[in-house]
PDB file of N, CA and C in Angstrom:
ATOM      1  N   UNK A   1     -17.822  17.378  24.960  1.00  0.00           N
ATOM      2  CA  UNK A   1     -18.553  18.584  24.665  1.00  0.00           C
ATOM      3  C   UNK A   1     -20.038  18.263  24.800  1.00  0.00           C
ATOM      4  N   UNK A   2     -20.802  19.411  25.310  1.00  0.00           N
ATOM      5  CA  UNK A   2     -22.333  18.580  25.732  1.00  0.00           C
ATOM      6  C   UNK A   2     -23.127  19.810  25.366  1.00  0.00           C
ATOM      7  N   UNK A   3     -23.962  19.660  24.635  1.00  0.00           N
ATOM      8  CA  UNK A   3     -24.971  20.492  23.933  1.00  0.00           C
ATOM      9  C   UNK A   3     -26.356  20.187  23.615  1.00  0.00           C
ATOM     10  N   UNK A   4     -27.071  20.574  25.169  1.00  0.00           N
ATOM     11  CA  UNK A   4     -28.168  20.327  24.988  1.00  0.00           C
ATOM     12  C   UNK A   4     -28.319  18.830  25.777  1.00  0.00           C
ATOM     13  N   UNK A   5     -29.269  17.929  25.646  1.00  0.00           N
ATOM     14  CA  UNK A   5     -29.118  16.501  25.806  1.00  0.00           C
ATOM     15  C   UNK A   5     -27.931  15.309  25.421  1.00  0.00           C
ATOM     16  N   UNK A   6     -27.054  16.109  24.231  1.00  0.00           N
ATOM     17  CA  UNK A   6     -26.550  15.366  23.364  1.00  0.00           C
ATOM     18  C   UNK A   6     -25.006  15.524  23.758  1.00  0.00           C
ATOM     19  N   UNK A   7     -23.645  14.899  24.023  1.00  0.00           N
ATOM     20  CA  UNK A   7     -22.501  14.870  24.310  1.00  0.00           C
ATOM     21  C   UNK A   7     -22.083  14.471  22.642  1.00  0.00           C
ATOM     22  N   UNK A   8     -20.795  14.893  22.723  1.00  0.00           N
ATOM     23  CA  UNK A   8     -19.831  14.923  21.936  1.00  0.00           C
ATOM     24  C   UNK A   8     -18.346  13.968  22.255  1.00  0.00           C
ATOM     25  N   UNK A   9     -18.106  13.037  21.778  1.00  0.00           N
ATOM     26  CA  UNK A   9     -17.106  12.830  22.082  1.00  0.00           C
ATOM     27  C   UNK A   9     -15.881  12.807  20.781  1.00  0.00           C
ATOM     28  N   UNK A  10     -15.232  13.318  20.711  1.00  0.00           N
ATOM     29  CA  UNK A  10     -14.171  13.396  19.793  1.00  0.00           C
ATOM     30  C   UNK A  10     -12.947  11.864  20.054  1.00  0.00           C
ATOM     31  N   UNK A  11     -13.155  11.735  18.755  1.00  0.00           N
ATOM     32  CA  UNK A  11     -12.272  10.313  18.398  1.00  0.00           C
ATOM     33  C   UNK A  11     -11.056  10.529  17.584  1.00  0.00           C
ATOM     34  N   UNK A  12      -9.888   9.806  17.662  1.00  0.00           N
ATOM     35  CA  UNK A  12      -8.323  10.059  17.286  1.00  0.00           C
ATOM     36  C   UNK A  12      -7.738   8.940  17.138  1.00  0.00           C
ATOM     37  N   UNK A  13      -7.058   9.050  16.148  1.00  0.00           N
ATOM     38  CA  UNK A  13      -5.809   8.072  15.831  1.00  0.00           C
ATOM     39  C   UNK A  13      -4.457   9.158  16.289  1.00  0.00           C
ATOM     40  N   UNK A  14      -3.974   8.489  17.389  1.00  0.00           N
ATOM     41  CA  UNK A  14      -2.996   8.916  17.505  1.00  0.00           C
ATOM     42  C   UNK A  14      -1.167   7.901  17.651  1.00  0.00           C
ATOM     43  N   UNK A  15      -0.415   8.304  17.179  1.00  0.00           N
ATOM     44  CA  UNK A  15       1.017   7.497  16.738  1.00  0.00           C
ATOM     45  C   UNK A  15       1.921   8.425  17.882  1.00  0.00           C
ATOM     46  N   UNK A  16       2.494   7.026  18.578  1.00  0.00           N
ATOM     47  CA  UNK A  16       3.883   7.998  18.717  1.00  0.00           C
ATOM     48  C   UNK A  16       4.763   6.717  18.749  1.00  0.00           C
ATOM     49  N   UNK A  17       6.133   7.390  18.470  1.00  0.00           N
ATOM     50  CA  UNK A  17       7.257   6.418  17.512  1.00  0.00           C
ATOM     51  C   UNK A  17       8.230   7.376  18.895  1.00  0.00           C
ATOM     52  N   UNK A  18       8.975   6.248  19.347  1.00  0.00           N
ATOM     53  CA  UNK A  18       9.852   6.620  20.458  1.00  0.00           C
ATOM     54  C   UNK A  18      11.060   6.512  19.613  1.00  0.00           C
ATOM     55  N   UNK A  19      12.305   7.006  20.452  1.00  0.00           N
ATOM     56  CA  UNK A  19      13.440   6.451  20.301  1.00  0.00           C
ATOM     57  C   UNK A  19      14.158   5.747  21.724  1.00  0.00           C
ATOM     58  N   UNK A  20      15.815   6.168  21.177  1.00  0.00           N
ATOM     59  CA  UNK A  20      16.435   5.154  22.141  1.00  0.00           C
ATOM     60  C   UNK A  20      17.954   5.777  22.920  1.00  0.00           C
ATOM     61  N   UNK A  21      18.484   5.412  23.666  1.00  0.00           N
ATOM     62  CA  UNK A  21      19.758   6.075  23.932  1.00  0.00           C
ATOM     63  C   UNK A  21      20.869   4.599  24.265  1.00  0.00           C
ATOM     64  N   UNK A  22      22.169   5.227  23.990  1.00  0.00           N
ATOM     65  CA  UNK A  22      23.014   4.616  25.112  1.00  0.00           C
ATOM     66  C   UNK A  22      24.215   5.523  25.649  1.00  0.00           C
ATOM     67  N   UNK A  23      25.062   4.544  26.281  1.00  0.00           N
ATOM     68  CA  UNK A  23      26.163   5.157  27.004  1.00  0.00           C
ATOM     69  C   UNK A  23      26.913   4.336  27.696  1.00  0.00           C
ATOM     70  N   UNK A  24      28.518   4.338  27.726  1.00  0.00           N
ATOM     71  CA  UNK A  24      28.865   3.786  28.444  1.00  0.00           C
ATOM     72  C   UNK A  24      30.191   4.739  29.576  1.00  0.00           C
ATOM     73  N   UNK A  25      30.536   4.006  30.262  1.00  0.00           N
ATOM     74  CA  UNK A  25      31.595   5.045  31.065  1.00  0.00           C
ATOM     75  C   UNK A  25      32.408   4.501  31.805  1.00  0.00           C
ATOM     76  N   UNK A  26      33.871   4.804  32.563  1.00  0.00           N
ATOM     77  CA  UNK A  26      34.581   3.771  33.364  1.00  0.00           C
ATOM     78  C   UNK A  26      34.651   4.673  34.667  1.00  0.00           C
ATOM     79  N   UNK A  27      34.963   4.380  35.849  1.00  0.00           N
ATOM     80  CA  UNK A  27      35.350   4.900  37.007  1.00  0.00           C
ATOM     81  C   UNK A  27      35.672   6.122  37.053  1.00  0.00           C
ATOM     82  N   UNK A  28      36.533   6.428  36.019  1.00  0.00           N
ATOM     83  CA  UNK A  28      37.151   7.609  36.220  1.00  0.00           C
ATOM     84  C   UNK A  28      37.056   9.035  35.740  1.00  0.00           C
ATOM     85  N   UNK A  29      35.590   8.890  35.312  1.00  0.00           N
ATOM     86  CA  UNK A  29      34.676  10.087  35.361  1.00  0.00           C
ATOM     87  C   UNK A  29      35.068   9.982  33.309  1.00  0.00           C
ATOM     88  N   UNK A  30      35.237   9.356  33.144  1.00  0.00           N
ATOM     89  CA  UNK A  30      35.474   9.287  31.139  1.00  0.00           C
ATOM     90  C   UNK A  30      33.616   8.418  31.076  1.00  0.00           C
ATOM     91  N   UNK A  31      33.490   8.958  29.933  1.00  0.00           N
ATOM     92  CA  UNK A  31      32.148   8.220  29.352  1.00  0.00           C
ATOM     93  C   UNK A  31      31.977   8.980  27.379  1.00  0.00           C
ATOM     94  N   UNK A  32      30.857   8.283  27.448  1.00  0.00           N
ATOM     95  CA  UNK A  32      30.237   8.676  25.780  1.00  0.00           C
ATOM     96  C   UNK A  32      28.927   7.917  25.956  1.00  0.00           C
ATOM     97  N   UNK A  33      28.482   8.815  25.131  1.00  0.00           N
ATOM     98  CA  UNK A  33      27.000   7.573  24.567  1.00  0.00           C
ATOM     99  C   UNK A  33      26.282   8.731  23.445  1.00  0.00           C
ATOM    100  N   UNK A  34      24.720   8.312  23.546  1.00  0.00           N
ATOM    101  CA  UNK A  34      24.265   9.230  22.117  1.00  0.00           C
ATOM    102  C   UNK A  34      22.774   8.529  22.448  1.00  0.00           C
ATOM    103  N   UNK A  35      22.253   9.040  21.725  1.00  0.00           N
ATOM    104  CA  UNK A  35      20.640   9.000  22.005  1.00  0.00           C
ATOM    105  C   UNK A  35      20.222   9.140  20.956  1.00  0.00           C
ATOM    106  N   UNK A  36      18.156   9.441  20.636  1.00  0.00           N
ATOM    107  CA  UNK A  36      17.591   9.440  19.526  1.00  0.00           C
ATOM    108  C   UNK A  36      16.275  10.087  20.214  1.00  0.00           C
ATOM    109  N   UNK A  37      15.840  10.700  19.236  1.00  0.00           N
ATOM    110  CA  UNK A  37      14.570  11.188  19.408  1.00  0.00           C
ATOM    111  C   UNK A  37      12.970  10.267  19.005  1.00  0.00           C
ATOM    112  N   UNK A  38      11.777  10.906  18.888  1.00  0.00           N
ATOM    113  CA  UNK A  38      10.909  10.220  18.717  1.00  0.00           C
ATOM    114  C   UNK A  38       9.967  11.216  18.179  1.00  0.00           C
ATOM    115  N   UNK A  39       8.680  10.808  17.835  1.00  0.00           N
ATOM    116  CA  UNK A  39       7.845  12.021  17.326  1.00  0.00           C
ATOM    117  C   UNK A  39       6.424  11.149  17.739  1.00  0.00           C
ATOM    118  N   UNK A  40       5.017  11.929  17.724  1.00  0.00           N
ATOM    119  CA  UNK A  40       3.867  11.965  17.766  1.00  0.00           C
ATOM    120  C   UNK A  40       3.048  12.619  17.184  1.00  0.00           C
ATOM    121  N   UNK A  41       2.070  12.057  16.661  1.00  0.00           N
ATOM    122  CA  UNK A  41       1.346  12.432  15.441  1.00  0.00           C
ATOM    123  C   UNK A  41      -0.202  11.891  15.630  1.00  0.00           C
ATOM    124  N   UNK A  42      -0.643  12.828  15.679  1.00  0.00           N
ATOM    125  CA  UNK A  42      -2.491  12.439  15.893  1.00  0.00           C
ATOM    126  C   UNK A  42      -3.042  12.963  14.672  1.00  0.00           C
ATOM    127  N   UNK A  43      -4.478  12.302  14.431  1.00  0.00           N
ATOM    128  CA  UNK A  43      -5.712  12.998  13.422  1.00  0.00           C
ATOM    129  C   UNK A  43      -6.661  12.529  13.872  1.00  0.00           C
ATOM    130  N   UNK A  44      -7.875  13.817  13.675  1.00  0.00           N
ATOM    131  CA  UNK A  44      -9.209  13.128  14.034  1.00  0.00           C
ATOM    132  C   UNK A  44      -9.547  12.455  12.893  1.00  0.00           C
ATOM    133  N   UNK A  45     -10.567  11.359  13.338  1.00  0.00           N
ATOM    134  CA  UNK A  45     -11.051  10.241  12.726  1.00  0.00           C
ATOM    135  C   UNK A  45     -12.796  10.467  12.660  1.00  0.00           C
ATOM    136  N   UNK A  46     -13.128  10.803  13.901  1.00  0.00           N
ATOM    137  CA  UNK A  46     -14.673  10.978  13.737  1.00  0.00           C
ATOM    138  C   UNK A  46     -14.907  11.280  15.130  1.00  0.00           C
ATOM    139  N   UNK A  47     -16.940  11.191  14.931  1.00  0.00           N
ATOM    140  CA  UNK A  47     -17.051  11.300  17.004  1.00  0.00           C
ATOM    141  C   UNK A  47     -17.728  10.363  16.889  1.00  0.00           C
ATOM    142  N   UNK A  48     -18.096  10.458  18.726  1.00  0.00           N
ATOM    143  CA  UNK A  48     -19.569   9.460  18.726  1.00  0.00           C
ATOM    144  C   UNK A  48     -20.379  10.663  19.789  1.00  0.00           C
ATOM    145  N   UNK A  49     -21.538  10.408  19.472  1.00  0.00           N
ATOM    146  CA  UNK A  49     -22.403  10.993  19.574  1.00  0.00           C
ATOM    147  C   UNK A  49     -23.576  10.274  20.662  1.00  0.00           C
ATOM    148  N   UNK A  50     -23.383  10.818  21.466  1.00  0.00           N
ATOM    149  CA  UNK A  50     -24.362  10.394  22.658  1.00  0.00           C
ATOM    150  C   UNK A  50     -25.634  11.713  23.158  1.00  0.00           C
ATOM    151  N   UNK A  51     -26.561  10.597  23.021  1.00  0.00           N
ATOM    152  CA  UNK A  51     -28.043  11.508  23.049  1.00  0.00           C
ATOM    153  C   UNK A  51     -29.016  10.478  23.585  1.00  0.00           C
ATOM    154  N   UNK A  52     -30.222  10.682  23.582  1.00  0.00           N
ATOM    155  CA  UNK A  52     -31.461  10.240  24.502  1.00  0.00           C
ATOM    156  C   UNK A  52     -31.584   8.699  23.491  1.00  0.00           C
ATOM    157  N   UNK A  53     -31.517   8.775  22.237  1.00  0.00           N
ATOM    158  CA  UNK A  53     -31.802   7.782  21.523  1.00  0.00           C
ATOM    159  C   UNK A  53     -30.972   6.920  21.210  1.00  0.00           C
ATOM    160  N   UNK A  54     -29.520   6.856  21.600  1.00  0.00           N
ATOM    161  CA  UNK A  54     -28.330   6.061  21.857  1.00  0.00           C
ATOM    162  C   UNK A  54     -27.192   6.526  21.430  1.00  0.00           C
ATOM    163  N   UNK A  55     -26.129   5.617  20.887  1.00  0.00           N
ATOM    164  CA  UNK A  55     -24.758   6.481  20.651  1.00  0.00           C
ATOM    165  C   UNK A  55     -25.027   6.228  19.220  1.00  0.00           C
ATOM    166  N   UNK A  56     -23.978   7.092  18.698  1.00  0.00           N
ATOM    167  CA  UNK A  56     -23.720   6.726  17.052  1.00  0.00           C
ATOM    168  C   UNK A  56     -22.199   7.282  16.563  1.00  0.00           C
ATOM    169  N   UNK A  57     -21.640   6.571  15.499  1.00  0.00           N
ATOM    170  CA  UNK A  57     -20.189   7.053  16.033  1.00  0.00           C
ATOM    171  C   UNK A  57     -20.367   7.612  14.205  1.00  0.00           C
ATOM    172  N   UNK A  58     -19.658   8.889  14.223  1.00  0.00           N
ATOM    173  CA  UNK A  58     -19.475   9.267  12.576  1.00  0.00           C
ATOM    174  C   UNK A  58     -18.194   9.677  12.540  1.00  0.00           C
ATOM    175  N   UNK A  59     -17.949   9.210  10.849  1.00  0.00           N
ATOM    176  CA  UNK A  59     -16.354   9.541  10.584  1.00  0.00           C
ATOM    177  C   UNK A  59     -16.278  10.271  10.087  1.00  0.00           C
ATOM    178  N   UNK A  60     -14.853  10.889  10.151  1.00  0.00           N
ATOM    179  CA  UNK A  60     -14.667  12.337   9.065  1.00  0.00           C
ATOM    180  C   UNK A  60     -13.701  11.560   8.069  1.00  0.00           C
ATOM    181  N   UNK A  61     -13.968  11.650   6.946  1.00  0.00           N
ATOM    182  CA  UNK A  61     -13.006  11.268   5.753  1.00  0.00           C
ATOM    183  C   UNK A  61     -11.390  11.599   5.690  1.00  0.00           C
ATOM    184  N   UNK A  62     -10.797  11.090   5.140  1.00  0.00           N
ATOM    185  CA  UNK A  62      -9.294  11.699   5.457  1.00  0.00           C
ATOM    186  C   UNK A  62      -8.739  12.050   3.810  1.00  0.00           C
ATOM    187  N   UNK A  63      -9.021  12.796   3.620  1.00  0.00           N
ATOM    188  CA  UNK A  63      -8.275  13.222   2.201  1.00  0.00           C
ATOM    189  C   UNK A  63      -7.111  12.295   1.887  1.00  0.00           C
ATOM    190  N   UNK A  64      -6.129  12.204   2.607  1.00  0.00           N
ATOM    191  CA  UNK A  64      -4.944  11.550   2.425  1.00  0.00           C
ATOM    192  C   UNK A  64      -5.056  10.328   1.977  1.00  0.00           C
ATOM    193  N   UNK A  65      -6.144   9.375   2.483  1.00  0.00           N
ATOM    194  CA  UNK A  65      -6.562   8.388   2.094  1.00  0.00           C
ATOM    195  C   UNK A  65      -7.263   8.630   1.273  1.00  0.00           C
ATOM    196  N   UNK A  66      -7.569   9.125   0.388  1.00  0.00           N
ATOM    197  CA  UNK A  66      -8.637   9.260  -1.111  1.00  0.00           C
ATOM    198  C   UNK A  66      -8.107   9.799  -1.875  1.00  0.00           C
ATOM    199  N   UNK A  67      -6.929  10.473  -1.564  1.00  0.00           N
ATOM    200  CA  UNK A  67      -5.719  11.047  -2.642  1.00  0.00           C
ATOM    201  C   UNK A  67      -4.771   9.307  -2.732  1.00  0.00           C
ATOM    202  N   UNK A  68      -4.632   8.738  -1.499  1.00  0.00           N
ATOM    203  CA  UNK A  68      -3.795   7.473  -2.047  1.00  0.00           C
ATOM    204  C   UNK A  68      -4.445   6.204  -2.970  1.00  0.00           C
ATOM    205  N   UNK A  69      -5.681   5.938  -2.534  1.00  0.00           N
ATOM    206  CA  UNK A  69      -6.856   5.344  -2.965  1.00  0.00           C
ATOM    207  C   UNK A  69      -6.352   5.650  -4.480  1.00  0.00           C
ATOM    208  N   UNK A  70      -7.046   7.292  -5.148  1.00  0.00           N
ATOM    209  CA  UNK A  70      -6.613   7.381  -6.239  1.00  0.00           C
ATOM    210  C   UNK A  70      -5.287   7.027  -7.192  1.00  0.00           C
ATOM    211  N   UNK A  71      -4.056   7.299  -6.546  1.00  0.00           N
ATOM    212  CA  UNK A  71      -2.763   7.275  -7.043  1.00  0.00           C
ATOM    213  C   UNK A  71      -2.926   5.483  -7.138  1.00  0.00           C
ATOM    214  N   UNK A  72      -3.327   4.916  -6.148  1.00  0.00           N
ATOM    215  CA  UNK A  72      -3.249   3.512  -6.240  1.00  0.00           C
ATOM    216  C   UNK A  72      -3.760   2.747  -7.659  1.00  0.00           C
ATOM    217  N   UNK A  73      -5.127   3.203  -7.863  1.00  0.00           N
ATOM    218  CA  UNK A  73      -6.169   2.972  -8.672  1.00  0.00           C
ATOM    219  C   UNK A  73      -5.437   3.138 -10.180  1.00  0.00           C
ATOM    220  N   UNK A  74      -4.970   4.860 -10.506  1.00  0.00           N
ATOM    221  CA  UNK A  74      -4.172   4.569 -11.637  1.00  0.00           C
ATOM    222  C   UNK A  74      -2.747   4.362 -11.964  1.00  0.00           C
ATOM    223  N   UNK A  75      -2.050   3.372 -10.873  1.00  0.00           N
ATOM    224  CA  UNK A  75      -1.257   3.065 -11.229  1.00  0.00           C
ATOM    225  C   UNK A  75      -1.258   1.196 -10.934  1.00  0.00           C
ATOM    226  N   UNK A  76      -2.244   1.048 -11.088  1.00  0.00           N
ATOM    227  CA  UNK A  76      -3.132  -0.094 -11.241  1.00  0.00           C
ATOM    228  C   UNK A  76      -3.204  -0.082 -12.679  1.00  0.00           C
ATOM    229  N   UNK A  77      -4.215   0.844 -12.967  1.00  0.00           N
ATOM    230  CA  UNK A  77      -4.705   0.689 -14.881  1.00  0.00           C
ATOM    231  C   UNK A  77      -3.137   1.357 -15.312  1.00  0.00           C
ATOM    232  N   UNK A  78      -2.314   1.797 -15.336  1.00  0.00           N
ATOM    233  CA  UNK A  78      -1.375   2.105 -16.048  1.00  0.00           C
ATOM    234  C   UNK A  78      -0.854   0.890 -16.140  1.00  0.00           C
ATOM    235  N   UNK A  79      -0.662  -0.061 -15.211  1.00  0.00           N
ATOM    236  CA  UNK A  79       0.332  -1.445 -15.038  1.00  0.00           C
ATOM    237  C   UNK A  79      -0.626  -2.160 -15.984  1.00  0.00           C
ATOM    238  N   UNK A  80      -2.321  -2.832 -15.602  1.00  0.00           N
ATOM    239  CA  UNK A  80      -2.876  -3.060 -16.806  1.00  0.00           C
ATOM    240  C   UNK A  80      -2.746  -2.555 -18.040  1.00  0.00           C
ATOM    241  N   UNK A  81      -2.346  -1.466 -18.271  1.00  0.00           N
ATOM    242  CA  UNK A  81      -2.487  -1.384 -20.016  1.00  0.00           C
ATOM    243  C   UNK A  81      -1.243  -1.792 -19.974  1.00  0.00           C
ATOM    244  N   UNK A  82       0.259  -1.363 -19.730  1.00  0.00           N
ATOM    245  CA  UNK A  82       1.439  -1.772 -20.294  1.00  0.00           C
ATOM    246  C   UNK A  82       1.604  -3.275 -20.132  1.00  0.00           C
ATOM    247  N   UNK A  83       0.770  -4.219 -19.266  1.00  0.00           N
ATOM    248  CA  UNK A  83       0.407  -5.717 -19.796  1.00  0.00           C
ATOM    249  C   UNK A  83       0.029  -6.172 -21.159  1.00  0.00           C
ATOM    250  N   UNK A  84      -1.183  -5.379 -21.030  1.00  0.00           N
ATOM    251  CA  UNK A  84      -2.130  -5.361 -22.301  1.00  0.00           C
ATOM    252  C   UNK A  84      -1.099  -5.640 -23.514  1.00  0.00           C
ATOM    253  N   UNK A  85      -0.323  -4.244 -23.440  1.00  0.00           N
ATOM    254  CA  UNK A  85       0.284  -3.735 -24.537  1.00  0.00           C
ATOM    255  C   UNK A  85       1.280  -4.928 -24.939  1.00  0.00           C
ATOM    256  N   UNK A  86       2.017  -4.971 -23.697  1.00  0.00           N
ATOM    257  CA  UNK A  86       3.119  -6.418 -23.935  1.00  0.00           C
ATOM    258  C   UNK A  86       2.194  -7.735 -24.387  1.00  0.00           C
ATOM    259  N   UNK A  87       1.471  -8.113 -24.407  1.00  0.00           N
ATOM    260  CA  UNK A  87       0.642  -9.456 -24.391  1.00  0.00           C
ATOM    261  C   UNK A  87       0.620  -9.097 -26.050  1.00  0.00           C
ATOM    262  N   UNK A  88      -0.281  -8.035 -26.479  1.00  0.00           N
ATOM    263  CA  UNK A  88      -0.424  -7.852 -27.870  1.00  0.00           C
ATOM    264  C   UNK A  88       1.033  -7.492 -28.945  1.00  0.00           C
ATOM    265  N   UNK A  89       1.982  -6.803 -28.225  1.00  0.00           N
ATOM    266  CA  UNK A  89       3.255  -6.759 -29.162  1.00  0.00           C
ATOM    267  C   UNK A  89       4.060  -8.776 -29.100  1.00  0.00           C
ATOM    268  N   UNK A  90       3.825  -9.324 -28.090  1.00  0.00           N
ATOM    269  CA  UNK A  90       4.142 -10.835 -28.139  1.00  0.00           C
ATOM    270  C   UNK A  90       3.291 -11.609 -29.403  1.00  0.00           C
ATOM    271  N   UNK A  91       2.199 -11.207 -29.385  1.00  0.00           N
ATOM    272  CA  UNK A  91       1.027 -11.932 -29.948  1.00  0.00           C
ATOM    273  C   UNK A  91       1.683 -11.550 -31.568  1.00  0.00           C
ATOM    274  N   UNK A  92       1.725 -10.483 -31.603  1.00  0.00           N
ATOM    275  CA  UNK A  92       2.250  -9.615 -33.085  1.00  0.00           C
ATOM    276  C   UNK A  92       3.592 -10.401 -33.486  1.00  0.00           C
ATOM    277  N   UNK A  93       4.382 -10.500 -32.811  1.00  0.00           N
ATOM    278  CA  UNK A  93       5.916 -10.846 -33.138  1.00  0.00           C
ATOM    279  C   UNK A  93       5.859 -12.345 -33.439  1.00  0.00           C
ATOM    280  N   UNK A  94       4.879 -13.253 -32.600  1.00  0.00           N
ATOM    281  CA  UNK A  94       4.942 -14.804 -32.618  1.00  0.00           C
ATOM    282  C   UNK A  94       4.045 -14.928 -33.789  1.00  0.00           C
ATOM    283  N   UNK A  95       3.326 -14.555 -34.715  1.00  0.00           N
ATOM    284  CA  UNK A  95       2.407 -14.121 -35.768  1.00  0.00           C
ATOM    285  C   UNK A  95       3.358 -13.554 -36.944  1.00  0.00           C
ATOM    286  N   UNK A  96       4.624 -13.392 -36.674  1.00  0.00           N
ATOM    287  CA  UNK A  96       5.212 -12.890 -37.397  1.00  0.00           C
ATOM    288  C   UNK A  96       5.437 -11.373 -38.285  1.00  0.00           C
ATOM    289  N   UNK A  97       5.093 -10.842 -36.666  1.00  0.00           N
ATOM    290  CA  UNK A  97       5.371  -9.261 -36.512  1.00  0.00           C
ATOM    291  C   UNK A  97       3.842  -8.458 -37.069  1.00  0.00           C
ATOM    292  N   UNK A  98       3.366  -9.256 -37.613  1.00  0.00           N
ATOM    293  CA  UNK A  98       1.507  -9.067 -37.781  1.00  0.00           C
ATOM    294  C   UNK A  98       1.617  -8.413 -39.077  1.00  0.00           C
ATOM    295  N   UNK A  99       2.314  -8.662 -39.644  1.00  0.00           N
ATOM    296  CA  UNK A  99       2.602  -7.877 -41.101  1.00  0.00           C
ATOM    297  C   UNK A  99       2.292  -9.450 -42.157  1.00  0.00           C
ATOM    298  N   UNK A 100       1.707  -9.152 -43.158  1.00  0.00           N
ATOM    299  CA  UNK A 100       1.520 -10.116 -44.252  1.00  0.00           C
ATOM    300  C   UNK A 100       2.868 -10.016 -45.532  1.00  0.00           C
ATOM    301  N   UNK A 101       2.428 -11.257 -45.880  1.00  0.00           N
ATOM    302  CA  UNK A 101       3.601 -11.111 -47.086  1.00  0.00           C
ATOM    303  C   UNK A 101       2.905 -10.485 -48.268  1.00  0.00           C
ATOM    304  N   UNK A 102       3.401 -10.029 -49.238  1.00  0.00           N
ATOM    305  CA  UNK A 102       2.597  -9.378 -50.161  1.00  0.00           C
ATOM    306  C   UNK A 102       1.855  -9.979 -51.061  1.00  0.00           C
ATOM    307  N   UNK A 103       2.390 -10.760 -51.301  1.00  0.00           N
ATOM    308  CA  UNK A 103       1.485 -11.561 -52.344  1.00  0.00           C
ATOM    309  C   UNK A 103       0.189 -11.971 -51.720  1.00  0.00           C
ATOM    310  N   UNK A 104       0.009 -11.880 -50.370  1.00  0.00           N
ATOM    311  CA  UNK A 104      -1.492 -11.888 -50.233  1.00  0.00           C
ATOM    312  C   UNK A 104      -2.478 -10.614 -50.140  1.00  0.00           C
ATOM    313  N   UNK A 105      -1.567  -9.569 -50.391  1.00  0.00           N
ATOM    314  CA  UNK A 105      -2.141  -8.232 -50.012  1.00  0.00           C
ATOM    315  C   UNK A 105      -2.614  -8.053 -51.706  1.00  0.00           C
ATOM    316  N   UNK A 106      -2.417  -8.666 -52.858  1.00  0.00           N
ATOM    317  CA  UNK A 106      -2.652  -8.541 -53.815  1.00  0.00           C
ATOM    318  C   UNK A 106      -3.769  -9.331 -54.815  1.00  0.00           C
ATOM    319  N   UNK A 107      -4.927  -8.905 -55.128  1.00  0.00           N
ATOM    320  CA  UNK A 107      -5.772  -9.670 -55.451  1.00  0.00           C
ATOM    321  C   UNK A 107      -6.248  -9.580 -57.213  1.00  0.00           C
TER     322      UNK A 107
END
């Protein structure tokens, strides 16, 4: 795309995932086989940008990745605290459940 001095070039991640077939058959016109499909899947990623003063390439963010980022992050601190938690109920129980005997609770 060219606007002005300045071109556009549009940038992509694009996937494609094939499949496969077979088959077999004898002389006498008998056979079988079976196959598989495949799919393709693109997203833009960013451009680059060409103008008098050189190229420059910019990205577009991908939600998907900053929604996983997040999910990652707190299920990170969720795994840290239920450590936490286990480390301190161990600590409690080898302490002898963290409870005192009474006669020291009495002064």
């Amino acid at each position: 795309m060219r606007n002005g001095d300045h071109v556009i070039v549009p940038v992509a991640r694009v996937q494609l995932i094939g499949g496969g077939g077979f088959g077999r058959g004898s002389g006498d016109g008998e056979g079988a086989g079976g196959g598989g499909g495949g799919s393709i899947d693109a997203a833009p990623v960013g451009f680059i940008e060409l103008g008098p003063s050189g190229a420059r390439f910019e990205s577009i963010p991908d939600p998907v990745a900053t929604a996983r980022a997040v999910r990652t992050g707190a299920a990170a601190l969720t795994t840290l605290a239920g450590a936490l938690a286990g480390v301190t109920a161990l600590r409690r129980r080898r302490d002898g459940g963290g409870r005192r005997p009474i006669g020291l609770l009495r002064r």
